[in-house]
Protein backbone atom coordinates (compact mmCIF):
# COMPACT_ATOMS: atom_id res chain seq x y z
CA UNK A 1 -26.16 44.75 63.69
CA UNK A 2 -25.18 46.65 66.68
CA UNK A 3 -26.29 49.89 68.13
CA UNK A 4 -27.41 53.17 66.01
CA UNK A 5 -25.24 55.49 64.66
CA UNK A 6 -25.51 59.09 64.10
CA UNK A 7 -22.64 61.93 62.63
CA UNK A 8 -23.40 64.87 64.61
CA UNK A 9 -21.40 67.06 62.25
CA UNK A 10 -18.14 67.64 60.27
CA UNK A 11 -15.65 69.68 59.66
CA UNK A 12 -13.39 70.95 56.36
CA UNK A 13 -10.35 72.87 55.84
CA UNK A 14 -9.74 75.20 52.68
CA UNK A 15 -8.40 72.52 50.66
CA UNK A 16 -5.98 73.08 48.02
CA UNK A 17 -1.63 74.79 48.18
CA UNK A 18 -2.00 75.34 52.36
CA UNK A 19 1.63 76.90 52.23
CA UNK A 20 0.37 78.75 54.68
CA UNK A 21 -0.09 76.78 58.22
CA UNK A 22 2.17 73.96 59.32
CA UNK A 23 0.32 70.17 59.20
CA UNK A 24 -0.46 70.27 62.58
CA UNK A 25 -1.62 73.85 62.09
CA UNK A 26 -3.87 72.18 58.96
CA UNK A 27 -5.62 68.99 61.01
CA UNK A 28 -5.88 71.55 64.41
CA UNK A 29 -8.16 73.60 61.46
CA UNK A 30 -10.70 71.09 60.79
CA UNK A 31 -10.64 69.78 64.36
CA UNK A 32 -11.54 73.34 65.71
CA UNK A 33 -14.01 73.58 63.22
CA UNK A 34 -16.13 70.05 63.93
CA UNK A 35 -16.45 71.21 67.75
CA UNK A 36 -17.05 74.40 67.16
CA UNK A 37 -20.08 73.58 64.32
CA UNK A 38 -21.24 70.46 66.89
CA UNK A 39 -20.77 72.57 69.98
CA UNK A 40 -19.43 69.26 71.37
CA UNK A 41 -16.17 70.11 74.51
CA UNK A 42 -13.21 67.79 73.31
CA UNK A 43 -13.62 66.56 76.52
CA UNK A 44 -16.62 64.72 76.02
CA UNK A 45 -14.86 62.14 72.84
CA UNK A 46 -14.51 58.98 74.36
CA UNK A 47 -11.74 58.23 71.67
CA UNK A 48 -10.04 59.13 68.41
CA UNK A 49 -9.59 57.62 64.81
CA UNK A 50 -6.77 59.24 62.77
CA UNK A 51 -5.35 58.26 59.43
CA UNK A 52 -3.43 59.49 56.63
CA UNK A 53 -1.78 57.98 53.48
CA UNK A 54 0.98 55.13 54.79
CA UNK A 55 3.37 57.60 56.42
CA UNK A 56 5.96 57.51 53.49
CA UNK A 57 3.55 59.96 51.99
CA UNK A 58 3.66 62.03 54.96
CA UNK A 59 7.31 62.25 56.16
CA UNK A 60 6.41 61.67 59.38
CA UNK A 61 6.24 58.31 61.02
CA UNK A 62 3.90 57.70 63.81
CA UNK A 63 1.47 60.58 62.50
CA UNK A 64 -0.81 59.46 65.45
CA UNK A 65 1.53 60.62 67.88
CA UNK A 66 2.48 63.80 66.16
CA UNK A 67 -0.71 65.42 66.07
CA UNK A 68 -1.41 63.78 69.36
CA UNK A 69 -2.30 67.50 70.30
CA UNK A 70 -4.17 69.10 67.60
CA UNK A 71 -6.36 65.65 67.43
CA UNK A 72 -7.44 66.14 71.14
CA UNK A 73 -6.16 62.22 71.79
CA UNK A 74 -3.55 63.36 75.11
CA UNK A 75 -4.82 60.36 77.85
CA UNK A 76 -7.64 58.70 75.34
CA UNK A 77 -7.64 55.88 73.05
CA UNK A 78 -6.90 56.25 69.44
CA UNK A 79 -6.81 54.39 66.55
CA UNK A 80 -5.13 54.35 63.61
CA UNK A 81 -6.08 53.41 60.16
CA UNK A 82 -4.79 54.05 57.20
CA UNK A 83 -5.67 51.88 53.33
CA UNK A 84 -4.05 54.59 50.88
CA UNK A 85 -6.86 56.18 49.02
CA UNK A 86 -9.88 54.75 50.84
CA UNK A 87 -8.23 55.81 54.11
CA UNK A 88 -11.38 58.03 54.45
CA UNK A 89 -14.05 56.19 54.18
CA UNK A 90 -12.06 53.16 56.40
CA UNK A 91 -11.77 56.00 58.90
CA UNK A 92 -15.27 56.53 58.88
CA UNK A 93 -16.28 52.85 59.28
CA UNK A 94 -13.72 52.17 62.23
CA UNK A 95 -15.48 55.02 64.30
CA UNK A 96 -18.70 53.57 62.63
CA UNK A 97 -18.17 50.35 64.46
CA UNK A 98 -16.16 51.85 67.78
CA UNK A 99 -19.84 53.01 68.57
CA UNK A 100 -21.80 50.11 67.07
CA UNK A 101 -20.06 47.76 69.75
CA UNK A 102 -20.97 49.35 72.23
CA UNK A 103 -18.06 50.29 73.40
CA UNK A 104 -18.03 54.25 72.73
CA UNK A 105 -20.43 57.12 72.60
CA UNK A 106 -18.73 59.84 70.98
CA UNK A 107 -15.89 59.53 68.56
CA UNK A 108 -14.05 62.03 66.66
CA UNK A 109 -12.64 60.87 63.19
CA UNK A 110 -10.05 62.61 61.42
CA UNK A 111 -8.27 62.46 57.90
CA UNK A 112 -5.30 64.79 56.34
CA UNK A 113 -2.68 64.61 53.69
CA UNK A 114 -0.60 67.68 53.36
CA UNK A 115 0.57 66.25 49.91
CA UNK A 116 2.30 69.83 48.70
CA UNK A 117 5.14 68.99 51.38
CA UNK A 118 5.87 65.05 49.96
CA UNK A 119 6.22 63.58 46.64
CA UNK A 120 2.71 61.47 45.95
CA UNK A 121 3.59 60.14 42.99
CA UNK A 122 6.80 59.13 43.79
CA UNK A 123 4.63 57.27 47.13
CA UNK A 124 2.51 55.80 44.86
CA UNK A 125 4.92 54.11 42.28
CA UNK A 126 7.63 52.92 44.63
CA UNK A 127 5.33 51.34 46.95
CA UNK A 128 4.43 48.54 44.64
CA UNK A 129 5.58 45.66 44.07
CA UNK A 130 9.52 46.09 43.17
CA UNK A 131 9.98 43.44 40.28
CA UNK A 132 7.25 43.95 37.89
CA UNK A 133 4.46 45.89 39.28
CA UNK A 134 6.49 49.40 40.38
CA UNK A 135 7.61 49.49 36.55
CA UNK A 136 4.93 47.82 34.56
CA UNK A 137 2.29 49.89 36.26
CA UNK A 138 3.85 53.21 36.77
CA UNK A 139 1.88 54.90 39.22
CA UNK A 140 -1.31 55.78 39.90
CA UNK A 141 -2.21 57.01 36.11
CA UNK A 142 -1.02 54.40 34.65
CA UNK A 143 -3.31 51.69 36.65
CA UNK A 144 -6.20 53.29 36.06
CA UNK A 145 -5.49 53.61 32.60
CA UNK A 146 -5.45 49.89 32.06
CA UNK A 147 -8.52 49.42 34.13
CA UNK A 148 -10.36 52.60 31.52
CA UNK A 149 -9.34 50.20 28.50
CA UNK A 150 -10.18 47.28 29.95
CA UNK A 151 -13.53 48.44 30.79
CA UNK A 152 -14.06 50.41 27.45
CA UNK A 153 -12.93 46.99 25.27
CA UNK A 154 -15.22 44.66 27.75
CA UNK A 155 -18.09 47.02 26.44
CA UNK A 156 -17.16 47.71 23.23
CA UNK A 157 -17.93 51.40 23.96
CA UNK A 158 -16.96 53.62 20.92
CA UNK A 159 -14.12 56.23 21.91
CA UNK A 160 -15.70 58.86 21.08
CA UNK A 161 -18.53 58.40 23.51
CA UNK A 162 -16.31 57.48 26.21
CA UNK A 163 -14.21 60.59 25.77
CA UNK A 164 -17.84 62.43 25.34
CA UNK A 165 -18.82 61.07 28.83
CA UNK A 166 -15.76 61.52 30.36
CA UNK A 167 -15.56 65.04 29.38
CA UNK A 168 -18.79 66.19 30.27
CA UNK A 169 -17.90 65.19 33.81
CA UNK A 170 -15.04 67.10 33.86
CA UNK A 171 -16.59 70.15 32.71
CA UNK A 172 -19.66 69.35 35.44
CA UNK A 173 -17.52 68.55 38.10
CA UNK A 174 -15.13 71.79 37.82
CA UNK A 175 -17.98 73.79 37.43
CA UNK A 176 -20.01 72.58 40.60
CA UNK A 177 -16.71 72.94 42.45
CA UNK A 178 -17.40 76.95 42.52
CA UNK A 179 -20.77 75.95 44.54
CA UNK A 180 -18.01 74.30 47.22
CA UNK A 181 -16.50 76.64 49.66
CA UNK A 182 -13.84 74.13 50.40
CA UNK A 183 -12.80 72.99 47.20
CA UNK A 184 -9.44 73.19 45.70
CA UNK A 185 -9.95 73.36 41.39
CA UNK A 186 -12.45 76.17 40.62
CA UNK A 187 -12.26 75.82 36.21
CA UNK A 188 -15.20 76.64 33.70
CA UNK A 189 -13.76 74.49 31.13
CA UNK A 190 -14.47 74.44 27.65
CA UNK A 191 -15.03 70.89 25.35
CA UNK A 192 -12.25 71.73 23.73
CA UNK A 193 -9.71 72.46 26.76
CA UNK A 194 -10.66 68.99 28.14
CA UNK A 195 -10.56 67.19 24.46
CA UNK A 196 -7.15 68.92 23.74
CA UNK A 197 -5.25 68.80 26.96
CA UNK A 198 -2.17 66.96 27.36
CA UNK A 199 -1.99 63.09 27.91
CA UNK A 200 -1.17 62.04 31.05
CA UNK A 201 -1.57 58.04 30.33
CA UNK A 202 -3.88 57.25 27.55
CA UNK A 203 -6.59 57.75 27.50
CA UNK A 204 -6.37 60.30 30.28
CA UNK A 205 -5.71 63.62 29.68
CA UNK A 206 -4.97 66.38 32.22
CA UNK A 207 -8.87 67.44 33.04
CA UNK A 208 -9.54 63.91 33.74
CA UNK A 209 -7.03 63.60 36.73
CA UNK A 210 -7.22 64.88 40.30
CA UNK A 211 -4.91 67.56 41.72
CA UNK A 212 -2.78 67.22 44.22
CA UNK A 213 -4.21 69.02 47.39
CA UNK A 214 -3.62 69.84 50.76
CA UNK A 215 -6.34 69.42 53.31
CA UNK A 216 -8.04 67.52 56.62
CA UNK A 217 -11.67 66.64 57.40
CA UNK A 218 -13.23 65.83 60.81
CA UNK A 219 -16.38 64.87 61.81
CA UNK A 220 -18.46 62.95 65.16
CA UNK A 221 -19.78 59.65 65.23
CA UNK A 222 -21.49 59.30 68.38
CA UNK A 223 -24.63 56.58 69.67
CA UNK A 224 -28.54 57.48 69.58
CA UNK A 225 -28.04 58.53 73.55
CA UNK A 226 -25.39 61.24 72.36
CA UNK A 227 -26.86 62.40 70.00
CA UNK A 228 -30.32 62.89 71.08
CA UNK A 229 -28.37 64.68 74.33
CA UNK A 230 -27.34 67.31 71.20
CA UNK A 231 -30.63 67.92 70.10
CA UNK A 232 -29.78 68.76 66.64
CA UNK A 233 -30.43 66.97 63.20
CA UNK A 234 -28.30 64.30 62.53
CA UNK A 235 -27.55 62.00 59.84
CA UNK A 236 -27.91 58.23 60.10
CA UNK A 237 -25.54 55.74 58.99
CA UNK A 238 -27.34 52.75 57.56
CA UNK A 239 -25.60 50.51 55.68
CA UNK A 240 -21.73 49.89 55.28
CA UNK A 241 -19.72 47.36 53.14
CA UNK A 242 -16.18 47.36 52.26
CA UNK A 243 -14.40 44.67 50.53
CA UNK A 244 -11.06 43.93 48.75
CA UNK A 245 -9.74 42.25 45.61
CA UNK A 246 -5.96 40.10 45.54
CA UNK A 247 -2.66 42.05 45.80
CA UNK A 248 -1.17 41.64 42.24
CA UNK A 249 -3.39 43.99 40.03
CA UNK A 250 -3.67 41.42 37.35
CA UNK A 251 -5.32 38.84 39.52
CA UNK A 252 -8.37 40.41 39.38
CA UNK A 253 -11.36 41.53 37.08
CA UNK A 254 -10.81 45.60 37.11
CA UNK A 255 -13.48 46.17 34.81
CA UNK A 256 -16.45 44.27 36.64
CA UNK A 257 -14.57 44.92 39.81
CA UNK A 258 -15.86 42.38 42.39
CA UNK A 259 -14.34 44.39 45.21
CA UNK A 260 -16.43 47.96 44.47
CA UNK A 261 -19.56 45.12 44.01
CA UNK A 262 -19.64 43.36 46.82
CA UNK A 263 -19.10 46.97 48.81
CA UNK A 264 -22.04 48.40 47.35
CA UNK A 265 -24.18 45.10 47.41
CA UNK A 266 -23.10 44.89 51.40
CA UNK A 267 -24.22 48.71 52.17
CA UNK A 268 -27.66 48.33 50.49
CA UNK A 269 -28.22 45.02 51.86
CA UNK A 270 -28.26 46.73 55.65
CA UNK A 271 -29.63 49.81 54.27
CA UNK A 272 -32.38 47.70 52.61
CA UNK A 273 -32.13 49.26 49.55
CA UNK A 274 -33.33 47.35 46.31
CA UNK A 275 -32.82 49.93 43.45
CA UNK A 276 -29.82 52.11 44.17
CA UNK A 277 -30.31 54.80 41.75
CA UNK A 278 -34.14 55.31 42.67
CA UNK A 279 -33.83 55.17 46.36
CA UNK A 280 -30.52 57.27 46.60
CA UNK A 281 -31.22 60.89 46.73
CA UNK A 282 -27.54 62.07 45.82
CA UNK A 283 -24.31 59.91 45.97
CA UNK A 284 -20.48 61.23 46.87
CA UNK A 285 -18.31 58.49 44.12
CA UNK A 286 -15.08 58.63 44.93
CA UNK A 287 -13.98 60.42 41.51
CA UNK A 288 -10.02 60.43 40.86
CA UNK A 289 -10.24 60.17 36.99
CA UNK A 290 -13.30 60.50 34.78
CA UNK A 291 -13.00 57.11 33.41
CA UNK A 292 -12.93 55.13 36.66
CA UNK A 293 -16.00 57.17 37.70
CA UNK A 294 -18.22 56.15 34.47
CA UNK A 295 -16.86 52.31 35.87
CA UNK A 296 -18.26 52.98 39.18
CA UNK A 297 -21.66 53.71 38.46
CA UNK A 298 -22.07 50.58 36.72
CA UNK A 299 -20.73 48.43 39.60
CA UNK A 300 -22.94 50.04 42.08
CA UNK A 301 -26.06 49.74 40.18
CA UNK A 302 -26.70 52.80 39.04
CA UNK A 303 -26.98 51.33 35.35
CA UNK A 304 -26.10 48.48 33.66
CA UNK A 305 -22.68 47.41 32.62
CA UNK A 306 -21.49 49.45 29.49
CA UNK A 307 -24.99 52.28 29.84
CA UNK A 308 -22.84 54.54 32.03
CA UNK A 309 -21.62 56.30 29.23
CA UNK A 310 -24.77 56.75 27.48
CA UNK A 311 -26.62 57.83 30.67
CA UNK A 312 -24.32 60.62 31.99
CA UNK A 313 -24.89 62.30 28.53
CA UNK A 314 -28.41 62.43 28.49
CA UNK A 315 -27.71 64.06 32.50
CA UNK A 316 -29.38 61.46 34.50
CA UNK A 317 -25.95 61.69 36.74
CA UNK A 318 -25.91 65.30 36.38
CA UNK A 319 -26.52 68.04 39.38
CA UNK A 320 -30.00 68.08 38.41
CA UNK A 321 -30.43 64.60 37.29
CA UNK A 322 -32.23 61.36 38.16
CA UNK A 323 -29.57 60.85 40.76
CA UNK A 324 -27.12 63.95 41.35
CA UNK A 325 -23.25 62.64 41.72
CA UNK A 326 -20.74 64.23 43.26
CA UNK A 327 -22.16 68.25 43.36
CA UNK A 328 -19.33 68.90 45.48
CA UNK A 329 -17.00 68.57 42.58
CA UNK A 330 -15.79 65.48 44.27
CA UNK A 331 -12.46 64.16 43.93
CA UNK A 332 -11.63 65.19 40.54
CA UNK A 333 -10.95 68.60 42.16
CA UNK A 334 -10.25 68.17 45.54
CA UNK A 335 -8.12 65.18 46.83
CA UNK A 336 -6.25 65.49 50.00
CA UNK A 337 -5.70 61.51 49.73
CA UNK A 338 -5.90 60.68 53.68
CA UNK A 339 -8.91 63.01 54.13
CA UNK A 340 -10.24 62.33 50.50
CA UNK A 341 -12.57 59.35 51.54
CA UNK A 342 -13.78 61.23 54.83
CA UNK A 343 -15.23 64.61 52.95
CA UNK A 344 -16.83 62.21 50.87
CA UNK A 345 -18.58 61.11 53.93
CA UNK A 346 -19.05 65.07 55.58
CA UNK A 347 -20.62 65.94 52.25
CA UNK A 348 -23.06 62.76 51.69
CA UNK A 349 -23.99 63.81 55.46
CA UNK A 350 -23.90 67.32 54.79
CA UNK A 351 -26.56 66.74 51.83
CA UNK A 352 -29.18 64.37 54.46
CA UNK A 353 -29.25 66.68 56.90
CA UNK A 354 -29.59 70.04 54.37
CA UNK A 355 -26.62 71.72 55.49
CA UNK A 356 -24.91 70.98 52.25
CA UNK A 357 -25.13 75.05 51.01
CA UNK A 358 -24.94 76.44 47.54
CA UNK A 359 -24.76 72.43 46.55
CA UNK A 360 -27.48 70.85 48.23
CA UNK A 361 -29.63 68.27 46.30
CA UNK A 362 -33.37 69.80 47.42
CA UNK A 363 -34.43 67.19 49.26
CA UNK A 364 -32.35 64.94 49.89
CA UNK A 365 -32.98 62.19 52.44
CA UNK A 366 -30.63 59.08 51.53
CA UNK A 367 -26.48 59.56 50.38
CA UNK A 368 -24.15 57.14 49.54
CA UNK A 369 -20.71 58.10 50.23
CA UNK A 370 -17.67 55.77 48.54
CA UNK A 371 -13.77 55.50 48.42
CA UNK A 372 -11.25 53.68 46.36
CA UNK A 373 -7.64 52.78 47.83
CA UNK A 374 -4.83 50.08 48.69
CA UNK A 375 -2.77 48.76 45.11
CA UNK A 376 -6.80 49.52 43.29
CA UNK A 377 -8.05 46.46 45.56
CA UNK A 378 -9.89 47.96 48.27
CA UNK A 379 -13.50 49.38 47.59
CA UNK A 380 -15.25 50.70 50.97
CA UNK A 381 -19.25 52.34 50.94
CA UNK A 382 -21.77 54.02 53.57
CA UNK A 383 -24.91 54.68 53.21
CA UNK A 384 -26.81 58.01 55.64
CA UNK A 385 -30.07 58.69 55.81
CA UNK A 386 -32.04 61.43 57.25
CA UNK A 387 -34.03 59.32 59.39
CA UNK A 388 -32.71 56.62 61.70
């Protein structure tokens, strides 16, 4: 199982149109700001983790290198990681396991996208597979659009609830966002604004998609010796599981996705947790589109297969539910795609150790923090806790 591990800290930029630092100006922001809350010297990391989206996304090849300076990596290791929209959470696990083995005490861990300065969709389309896939699935919208149908006809959930559900968490999420000093989309929306905005890919309308944001997260890993030198509460990682389904997005079953399963079924195992949505405090679902989220909860337990819908209307999912998702706004209004997966991980830590502000779950002793990526075949989870 390998040694303890602790996050001493994170930290966020001001996510949203940063027209207003360079990227290296952007990641040097939530760098400064992970040292400065930790009171850790750059000096003591033994080594760095850094990903983005695949560097088509960024412009820049060899991103690595090019922040080389701003990450604080001159004359240390680094490593490199990158799986498209779970890039954050794989970051997280990589420094997870750099101290796990043994073989570091203090890592720093760092996500960014910039996405205001590239063309995301254009990414996300073209870097499919040429011949069928890149037109057939047109982007991400239209993938997750199949997988919504799939999932609403494997059900047989009436579209009208589905839309019900879906637009309550838009409304929820928007509105929680204001609690979030780092999140991009502040909106008190109305029923109707959701219900009536414009399709994107049926049936996903504008409210239920994530914007397109600018933004980098940091935080420390570091072993039980580090972080007992710090002296400061901590949160515990105690489970992990990530998993991945075939290439070719019709290979596999999107609606009981195997992949997001077996991730969730691997954290809990080495968490030791039996009943997800009694023993989780507050959970950080990695929330893109409303749909996909309503999928999620399902495939991690949190209900049964086709009760999401029913559940999240009667509020058990809500801020002041059974079991509180996302009060950060999540994804659905903040999604810096490199860093995306990573804040999940600051906030789920943010919310075990009580530092998690105007949006803390009272409380709150056990997260669960989640991310999505690759072609929609990679699922990755972690589970903190406010003990070890």
């Amino acid at each position: 199982m390998g040694r303890p591990v602790a996050i001493l800290g994170s930290g966020q930029t001001v996510h949203g149109r940063r027209f207003d630092v360079s990227y290296p100006e952007l990641v040097k922001e939530a760098v400064d700001a992970v040292f400065e809350t930790t009171g850790i010297s750059p000096a003591d990391i033994d080594g760095v983790v850094f990903g983005t989206m695949p560097s088509m996304m960024e412009g820049v090849a060899l991103t690595h290198f090019y922040f080389a300076d701003v990450l604080r990596s001159v004359g240390k290791p680094i490593l490199k990681t990158e799986t498209c929209g779970s890039t954050g959470v794989s970051l997280a696990i990589t420094g997870y396991y750099w101290i796990a083995s043994g073989m570091a005490d203090l890592v720093l861990v760092v996500g960014s996208e910039k996405m205001h300065e590239g063309d995301a969709q254009a990414t996300m389309t073209t870097v499919l597979e040429p011949f069928y896939q890149r037109f057939f699935i047109s982007g991400a919208p239209g993938v997750f659009s199949m997988q919504s149908q799939g999932w609403t006809v494997r059900f047989g959930i009436p579209e009208d609830k589905i839309r019900a559900a879906a637009t309550k968490l838009s409304i929820d999420h928007h509105h929680d966002a204001f609690d979030n000093p780092y999140a991009h989309i502040k909106k008190r929306l109305t029923e109707d604004e959701v219900n009536n905005a414009r399709i994107i890919t049926y049936p996903v309308r504008l409210w239920d998609v994530c914007p397109t944001s600018d933004g980098a997260c940091a935080m420390l890993f570091a072993s039980e010796k580090a972080a007992k030198k710090l002296g400061k509460k901590v949160a515990w990682v105690k489970g992990v599981g990530y998993s991945g389904d075939e290439y070719w997005f019709g290979d596999s079953d999107k609606a009981e996705w195997q992949c997001a399963i077996s991730a969730s079924r691997q954290a809990y195992e080495m968490a030791g947790i039996k009943n997800p949505r009694k023993e989780l405090d507050v959970a950080e679902v990695y929330n893109p589109f409303t749909f996909q989220e309503l999928l999620f909860y399902e495939c991690f337990g949190f209900c049964g297969f086709g009760e999401a819908c029913d559940l999240t209307l009667k509020g058990v999912f809500g801020r002041d539910g059974e079991l509180p998702i996302s009060p950060s706004g999540g994804v659905l209004c903040t999604n810096p795609i490199g860093a995306t997966g990573l804040n999940r991980v600051a906030e789920a830590a943010l919310q075990v150790t009580g530092q998690a502000g105007a949006h803390q779950i009272p409380g709150a002793k056990t997260s669960l923090a989640h991310a999505m990526g690759g072609v929609v075949q990679f699922n990755g989870v972690m589970i903190l806790g406010s003990e070890k």
